[in-house]
PDB file of N, CA and C in Angstrom:
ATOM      1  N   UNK A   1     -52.417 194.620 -88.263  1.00  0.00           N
ATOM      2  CA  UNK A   1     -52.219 193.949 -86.995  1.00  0.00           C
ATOM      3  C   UNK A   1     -51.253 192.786 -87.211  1.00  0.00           C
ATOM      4  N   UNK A   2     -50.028 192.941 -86.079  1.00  0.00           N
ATOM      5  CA  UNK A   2     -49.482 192.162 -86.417  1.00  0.00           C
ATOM      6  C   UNK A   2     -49.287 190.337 -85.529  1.00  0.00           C
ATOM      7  N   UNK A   3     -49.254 189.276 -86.105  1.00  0.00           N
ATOM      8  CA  UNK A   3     -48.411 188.401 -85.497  1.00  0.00           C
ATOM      9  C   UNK A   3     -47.375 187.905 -84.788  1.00  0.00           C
ATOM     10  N   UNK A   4     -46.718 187.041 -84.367  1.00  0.00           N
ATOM     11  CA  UNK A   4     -45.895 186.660 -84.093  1.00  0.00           C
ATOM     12  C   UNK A   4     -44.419 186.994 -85.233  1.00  0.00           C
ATOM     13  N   UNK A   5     -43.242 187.177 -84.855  1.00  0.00           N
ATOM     14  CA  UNK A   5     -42.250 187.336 -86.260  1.00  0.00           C
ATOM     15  C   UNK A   5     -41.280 186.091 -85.958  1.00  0.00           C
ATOM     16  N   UNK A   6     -40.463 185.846 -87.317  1.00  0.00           N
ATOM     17  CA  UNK A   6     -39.112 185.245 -87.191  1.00  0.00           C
ATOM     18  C   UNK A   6     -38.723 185.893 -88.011  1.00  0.00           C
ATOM     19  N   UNK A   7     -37.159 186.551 -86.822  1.00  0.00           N
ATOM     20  CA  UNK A   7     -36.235 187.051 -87.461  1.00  0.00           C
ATOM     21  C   UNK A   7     -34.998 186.207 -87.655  1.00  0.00           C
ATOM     22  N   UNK A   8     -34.381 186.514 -89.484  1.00  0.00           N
ATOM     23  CA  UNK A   8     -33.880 185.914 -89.937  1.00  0.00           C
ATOM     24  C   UNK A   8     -32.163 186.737 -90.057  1.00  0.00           C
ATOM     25  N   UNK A   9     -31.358 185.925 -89.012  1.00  0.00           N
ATOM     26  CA  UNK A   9     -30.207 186.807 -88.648  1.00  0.00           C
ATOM     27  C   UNK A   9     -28.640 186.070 -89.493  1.00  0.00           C
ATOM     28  N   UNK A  10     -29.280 184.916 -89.973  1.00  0.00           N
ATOM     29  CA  UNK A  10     -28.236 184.250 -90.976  1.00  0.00           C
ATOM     30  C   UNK A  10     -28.448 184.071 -92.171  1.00  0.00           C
ATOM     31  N   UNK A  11     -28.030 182.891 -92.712  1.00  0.00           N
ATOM     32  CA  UNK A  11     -28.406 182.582 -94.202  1.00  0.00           C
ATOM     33  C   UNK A  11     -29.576 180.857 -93.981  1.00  0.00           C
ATOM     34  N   UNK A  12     -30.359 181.056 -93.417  1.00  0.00           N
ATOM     35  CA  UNK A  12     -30.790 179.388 -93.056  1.00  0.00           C
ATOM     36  C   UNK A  12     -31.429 178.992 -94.592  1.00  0.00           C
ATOM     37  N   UNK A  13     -31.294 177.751 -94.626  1.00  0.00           N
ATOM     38  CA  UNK A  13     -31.896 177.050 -95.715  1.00  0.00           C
ATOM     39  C   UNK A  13     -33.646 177.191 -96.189  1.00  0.00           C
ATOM     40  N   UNK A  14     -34.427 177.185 -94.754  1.00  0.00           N
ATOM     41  CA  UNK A  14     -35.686 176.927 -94.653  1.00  0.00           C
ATOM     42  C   UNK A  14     -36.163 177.711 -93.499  1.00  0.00           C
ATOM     43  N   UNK A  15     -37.191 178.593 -92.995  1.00  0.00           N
ATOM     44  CA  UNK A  15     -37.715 178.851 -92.095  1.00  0.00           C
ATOM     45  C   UNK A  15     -39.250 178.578 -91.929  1.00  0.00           C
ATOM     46  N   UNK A  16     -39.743 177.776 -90.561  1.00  0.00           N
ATOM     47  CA  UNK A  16     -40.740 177.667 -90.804  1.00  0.00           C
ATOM     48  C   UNK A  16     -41.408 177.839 -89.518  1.00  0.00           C
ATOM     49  N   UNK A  17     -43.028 177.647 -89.566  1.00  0.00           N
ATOM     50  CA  UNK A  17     -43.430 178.611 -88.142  1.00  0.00           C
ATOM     51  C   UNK A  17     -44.885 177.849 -88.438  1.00  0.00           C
ATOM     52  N   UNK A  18     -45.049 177.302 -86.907  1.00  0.00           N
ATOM     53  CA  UNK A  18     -46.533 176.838 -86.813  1.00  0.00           C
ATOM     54  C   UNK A  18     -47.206 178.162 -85.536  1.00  0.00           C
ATOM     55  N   UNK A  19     -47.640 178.640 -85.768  1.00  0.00           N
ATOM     56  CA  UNK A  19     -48.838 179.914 -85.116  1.00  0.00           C
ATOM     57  C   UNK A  19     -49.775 179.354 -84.752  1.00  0.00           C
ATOM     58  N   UNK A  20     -50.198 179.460 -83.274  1.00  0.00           N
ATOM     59  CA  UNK A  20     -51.969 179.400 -83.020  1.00  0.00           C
ATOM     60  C   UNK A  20     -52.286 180.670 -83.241  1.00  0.00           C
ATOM     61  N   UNK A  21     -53.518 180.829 -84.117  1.00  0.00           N
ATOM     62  CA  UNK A  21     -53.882 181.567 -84.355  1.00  0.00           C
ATOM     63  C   UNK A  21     -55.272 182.268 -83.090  1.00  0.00           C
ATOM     64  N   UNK A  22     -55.395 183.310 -82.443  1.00  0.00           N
ATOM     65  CA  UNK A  22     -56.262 184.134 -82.009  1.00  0.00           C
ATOM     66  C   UNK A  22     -57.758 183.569 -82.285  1.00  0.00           C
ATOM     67  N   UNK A  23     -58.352 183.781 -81.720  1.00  0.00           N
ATOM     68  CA  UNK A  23     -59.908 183.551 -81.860  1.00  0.00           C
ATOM     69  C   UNK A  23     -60.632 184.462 -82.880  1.00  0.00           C
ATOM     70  N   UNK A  24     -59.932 185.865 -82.707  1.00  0.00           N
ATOM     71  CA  UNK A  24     -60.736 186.683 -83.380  1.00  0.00           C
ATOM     72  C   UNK A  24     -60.013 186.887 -84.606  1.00  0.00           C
ATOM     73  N   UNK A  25     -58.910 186.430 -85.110  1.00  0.00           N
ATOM     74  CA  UNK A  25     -58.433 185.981 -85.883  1.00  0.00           C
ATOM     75  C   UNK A  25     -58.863 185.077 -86.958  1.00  0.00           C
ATOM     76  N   UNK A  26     -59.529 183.748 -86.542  1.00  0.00           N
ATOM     77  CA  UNK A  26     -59.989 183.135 -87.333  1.00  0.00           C
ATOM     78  C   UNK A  26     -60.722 183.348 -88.531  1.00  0.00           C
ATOM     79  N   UNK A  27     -60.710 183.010 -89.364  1.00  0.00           N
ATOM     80  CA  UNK A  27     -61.826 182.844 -90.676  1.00  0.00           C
ATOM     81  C   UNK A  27     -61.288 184.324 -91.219  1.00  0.00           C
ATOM     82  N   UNK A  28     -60.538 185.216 -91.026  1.00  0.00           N
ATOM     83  CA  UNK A  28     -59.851 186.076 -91.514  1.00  0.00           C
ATOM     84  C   UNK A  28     -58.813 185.901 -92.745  1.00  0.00           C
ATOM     85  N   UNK A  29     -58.412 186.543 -93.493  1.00  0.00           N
ATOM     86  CA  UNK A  29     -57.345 186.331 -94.803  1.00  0.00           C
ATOM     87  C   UNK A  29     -55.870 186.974 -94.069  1.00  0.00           C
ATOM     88  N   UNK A  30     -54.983 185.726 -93.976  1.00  0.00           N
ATOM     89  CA  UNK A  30     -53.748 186.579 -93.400  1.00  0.00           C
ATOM     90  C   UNK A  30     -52.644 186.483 -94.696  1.00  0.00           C
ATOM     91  N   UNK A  31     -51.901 186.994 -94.211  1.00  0.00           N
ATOM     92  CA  UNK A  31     -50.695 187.628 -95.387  1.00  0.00           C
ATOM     93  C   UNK A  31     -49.194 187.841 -94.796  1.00  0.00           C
ATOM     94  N   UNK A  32     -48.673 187.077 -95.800  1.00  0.00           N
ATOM     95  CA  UNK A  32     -46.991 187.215 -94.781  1.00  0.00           C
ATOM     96  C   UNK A  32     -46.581 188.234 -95.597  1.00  0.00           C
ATOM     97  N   UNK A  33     -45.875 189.077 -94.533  1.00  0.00           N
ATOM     98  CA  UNK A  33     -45.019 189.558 -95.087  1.00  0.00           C
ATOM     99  C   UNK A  33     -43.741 190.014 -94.204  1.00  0.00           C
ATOM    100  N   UNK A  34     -42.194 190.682 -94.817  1.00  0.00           N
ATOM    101  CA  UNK A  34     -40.858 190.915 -94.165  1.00  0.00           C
ATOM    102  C   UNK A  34     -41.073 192.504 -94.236  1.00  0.00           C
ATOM    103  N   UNK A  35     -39.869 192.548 -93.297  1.00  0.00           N
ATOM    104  CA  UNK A  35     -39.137 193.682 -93.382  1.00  0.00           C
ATOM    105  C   UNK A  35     -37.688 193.943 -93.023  1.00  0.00           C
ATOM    106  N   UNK A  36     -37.059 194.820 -92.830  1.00  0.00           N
ATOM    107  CA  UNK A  36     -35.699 194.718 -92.150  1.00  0.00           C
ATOM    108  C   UNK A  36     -35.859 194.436 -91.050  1.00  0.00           C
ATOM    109  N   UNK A  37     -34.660 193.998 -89.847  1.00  0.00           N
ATOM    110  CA  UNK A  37     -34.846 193.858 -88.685  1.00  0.00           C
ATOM    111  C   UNK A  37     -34.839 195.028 -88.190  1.00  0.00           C
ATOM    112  N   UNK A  38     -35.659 195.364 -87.258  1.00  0.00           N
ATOM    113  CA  UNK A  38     -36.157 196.442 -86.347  1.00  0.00           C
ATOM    114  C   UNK A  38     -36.628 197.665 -86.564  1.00  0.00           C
ATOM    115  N   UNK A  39     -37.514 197.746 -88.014  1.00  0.00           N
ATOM    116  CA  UNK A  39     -37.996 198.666 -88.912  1.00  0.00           C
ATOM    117  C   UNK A  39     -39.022 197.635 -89.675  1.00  0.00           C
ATOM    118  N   UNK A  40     -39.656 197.793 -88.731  1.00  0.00           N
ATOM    119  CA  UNK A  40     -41.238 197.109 -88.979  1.00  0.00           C
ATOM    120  C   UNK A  40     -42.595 197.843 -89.995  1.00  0.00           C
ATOM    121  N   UNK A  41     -42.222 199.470 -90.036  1.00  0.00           N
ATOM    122  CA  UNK A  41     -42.862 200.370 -90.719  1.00  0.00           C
ATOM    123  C   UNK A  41     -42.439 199.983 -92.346  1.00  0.00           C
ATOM    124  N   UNK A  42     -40.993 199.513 -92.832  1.00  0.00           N
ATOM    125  CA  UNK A  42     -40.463 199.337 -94.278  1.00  0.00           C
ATOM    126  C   UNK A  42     -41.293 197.822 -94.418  1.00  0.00           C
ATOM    127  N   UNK A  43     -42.100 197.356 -94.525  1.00  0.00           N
ATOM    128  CA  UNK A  43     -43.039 196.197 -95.002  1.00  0.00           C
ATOM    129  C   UNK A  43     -42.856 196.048 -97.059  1.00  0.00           C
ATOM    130  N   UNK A  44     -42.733 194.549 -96.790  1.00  0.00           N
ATOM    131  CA  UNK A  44     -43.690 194.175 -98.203  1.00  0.00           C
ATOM    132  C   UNK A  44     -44.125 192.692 -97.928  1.00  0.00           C
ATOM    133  N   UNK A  45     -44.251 193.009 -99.089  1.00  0.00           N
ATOM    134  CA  UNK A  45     -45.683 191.593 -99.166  1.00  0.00           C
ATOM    135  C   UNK A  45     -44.011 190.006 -99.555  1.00  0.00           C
ATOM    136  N   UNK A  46     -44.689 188.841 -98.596  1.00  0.00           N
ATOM    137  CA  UNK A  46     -43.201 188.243 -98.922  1.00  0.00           C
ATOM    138  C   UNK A  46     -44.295 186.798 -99.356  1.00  0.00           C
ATOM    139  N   UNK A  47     -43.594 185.953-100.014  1.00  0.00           N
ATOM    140  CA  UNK A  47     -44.187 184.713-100.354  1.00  0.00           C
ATOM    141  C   UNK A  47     -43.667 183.478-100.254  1.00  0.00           C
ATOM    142  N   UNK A  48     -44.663 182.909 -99.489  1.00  0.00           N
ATOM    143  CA  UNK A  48     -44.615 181.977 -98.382  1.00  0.00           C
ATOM    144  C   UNK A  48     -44.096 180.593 -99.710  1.00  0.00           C
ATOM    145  N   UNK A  49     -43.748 179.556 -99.522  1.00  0.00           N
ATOM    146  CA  UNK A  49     -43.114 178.426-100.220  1.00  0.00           C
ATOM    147  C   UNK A  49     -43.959 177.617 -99.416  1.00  0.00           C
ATOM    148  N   UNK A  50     -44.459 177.022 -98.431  1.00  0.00           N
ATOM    149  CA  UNK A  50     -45.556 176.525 -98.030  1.00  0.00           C
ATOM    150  C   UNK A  50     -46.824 176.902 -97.264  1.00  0.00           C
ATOM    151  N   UNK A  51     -48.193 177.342 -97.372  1.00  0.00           N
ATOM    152  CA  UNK A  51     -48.551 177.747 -96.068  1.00  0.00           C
ATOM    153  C   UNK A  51     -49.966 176.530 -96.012  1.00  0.00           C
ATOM    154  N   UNK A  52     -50.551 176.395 -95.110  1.00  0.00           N
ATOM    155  CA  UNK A  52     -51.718 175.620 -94.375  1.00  0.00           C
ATOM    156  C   UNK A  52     -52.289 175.852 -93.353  1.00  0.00           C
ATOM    157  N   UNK A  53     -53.577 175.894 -93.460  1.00  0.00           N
ATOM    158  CA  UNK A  53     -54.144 175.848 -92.141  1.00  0.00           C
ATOM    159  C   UNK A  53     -55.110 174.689 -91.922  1.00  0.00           C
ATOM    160  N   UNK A  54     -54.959 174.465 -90.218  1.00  0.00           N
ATOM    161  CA  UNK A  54     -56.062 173.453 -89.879  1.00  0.00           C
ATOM    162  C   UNK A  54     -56.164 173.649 -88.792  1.00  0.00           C
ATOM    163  N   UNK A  55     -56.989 172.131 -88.443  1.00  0.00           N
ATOM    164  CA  UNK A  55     -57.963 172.426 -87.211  1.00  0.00           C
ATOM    165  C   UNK A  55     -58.570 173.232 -86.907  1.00  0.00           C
ATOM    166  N   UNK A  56     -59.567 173.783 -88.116  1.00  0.00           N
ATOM    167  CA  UNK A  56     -60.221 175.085 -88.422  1.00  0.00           C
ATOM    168  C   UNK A  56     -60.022 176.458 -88.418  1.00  0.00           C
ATOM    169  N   UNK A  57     -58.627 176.100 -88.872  1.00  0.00           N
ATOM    170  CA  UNK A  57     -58.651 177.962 -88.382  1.00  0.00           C
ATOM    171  C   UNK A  57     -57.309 178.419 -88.047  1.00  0.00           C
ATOM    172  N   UNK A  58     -57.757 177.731 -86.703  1.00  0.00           N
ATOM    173  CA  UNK A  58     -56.957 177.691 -85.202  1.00  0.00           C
ATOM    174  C   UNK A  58     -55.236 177.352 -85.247  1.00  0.00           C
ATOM    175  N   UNK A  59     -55.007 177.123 -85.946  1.00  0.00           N
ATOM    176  CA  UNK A  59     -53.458 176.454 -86.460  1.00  0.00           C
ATOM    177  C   UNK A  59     -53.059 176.797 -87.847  1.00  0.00           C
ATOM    178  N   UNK A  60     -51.818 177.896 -87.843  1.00  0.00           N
ATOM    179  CA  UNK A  60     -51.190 178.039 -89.154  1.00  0.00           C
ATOM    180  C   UNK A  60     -49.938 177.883 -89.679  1.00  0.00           C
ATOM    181  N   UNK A  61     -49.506 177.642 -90.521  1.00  0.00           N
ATOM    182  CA  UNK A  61     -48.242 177.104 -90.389  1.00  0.00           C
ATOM    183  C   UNK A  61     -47.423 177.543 -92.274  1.00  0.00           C
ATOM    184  N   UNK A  62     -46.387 177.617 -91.959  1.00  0.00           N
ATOM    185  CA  UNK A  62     -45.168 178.511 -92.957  1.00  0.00           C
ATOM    186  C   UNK A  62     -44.472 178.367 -93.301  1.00  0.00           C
ATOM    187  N   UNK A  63     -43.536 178.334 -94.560  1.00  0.00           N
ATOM    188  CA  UNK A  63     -42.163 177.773 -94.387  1.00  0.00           C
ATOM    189  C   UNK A  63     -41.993 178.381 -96.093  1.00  0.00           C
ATOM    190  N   UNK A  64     -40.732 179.495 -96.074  1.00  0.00           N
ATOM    191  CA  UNK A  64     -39.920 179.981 -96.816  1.00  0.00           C
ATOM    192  C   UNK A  64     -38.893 179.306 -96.697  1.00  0.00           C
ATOM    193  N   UNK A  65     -38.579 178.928 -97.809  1.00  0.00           N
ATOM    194  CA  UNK A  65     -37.544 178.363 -98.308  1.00  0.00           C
ATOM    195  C   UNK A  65     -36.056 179.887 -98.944  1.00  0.00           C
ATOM    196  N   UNK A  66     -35.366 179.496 -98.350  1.00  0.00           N
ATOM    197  CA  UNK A  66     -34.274 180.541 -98.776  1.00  0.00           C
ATOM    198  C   UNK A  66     -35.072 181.964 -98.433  1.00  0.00           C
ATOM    199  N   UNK A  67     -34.611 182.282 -96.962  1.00  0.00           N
ATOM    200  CA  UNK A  67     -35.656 183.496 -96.677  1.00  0.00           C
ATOM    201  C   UNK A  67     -34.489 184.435 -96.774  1.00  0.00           C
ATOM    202  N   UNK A  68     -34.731 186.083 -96.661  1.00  0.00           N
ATOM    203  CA  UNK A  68     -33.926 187.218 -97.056  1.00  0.00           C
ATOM    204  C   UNK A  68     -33.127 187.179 -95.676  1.00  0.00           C
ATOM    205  N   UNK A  69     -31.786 187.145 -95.724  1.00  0.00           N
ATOM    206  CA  UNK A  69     -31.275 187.105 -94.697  1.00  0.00           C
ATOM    207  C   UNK A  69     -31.387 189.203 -93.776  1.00  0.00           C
ATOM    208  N   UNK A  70     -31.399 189.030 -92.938  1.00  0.00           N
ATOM    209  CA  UNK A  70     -31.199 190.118 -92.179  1.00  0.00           C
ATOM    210  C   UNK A  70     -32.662 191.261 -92.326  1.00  0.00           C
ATOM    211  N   UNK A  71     -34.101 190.166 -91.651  1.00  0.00           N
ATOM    212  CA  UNK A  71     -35.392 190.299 -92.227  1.00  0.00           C
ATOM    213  C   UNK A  71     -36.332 189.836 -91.152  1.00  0.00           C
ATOM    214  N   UNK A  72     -37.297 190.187 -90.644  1.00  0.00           N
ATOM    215  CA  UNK A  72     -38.154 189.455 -89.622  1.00  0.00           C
ATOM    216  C   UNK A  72     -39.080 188.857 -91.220  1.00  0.00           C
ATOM    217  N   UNK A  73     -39.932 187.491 -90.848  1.00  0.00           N
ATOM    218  CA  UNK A  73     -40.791 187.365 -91.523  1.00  0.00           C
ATOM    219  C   UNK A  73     -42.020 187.281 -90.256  1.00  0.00           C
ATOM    220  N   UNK A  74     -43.565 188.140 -90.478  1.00  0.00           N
ATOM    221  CA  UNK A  74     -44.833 187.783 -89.925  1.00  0.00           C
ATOM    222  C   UNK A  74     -46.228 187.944 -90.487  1.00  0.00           C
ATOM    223  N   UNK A  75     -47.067 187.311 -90.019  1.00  0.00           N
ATOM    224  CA  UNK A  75     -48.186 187.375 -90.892  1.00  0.00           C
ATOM    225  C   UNK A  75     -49.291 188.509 -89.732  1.00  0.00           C
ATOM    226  N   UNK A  76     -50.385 188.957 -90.983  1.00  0.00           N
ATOM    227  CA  UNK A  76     -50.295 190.060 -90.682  1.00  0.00           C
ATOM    228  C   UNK A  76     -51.916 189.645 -91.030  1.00  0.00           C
ATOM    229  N   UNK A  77     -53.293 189.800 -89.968  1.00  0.00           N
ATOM    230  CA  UNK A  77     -54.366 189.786 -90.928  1.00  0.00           C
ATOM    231  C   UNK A  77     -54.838 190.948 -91.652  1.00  0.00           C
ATOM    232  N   UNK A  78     -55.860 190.363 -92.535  1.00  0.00           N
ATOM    233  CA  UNK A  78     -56.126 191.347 -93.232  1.00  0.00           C
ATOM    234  C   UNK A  78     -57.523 191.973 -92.947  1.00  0.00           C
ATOM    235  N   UNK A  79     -57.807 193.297 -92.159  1.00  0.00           N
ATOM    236  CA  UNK A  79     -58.559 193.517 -91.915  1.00  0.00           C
ATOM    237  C   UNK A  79     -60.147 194.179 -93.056  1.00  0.00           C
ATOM    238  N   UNK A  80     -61.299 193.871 -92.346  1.00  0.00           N
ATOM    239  CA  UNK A  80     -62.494 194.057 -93.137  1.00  0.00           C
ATOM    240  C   UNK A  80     -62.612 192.968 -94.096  1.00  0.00           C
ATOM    241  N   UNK A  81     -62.221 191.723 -94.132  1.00  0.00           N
ATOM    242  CA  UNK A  81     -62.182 190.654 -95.147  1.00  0.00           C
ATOM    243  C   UNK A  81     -63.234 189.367 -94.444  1.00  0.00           C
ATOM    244  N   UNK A  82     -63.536 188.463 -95.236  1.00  0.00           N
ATOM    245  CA  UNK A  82     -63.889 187.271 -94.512  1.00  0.00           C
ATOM    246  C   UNK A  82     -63.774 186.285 -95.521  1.00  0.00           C
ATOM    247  N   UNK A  83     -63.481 185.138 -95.121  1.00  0.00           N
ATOM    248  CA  UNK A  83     -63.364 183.716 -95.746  1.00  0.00           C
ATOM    249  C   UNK A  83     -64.739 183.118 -95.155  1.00  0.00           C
ATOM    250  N   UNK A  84     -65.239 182.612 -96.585  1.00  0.00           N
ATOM    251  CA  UNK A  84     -66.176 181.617 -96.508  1.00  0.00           C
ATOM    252  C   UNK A  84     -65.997 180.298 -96.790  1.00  0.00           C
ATOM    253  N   UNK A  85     -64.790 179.803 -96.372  1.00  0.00           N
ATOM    254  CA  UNK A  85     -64.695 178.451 -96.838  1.00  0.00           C
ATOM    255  C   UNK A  85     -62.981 178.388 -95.990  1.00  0.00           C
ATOM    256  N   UNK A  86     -63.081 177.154 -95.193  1.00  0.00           N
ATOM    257  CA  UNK A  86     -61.834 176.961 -94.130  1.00  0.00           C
ATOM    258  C   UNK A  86     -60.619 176.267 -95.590  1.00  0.00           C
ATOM    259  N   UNK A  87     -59.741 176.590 -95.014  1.00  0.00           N
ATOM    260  CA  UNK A  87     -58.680 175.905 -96.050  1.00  0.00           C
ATOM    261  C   UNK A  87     -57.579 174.963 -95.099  1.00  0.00           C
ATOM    262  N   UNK A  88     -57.767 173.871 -95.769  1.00  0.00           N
ATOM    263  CA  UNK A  88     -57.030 172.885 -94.823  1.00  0.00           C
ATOM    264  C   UNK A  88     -56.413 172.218 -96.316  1.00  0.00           C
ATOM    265  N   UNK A  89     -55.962 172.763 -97.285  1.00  0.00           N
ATOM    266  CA  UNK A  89     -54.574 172.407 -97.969  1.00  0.00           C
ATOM    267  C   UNK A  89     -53.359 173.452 -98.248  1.00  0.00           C
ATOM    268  N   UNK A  90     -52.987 173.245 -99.390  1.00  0.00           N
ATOM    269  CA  UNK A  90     -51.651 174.796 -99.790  1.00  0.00           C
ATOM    270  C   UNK A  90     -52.227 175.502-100.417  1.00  0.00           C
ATOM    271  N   UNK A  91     -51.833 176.479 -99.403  1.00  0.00           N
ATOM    272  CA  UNK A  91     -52.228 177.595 -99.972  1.00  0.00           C
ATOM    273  C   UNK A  91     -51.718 178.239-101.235  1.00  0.00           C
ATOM    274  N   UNK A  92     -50.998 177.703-101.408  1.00  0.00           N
ATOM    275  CA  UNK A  92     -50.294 178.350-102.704  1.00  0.00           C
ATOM    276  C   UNK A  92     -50.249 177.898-104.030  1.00  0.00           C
ATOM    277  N   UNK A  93     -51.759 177.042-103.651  1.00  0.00           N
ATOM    278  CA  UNK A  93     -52.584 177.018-105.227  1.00  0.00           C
ATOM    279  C   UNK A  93     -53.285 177.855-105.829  1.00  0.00           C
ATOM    280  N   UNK A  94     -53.348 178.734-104.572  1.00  0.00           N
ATOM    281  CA  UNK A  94     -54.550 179.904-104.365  1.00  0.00           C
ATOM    282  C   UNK A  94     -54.286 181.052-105.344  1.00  0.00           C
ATOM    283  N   UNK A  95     -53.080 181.298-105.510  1.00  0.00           N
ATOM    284  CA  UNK A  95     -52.054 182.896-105.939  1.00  0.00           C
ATOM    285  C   UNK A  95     -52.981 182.872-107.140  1.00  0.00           C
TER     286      UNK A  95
END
């Protein structure tokens, strides 16, 4: 299931994306990932340079640094999973 995307149609320095996240969404494990533009089926797994969430949940937020030019980036949850514990720092202590 997918999110919201940003597609990346130049060379930008930084892309970044604050998401409200869905209700039924919440407390779920999400996962960014790209693909080409307008071939959403060619997926991989892409890695985020900042991610966070807060205000329980409810608010997520992103930012690739030097993203693949000519690429949507979106996050994607991960279904049958659950988080027991809210994360309100970087996530990318986590890996």
């Amino acid at each position: 299931m997918e999110c919201w995307g940003f597609q990346v149609d130049a060379e930008p320095e930084v892309i970044n994306a604050w998401i409200l996240v869905p209700e039924t969404w919440m407390g779920s494990p999400l996962r960014l990932v790209r693909h080409p533009n307008g071939m959403p089926d060619n997926q991989a797994l892409a890695e985020a340079t900042y991610e966070a969430s807060v205000f329980e949940g409810s608010v997520f937020n992103w930012s690739v640094v030097h993203p693949k030019e000519g690429c949507t980036y979106t996050y994607q949850r991960l279904e049958g999973f659950a988080i027991l514990t809210n994360y309100s720092s970087n996530l990318s202590d986590r890996r």
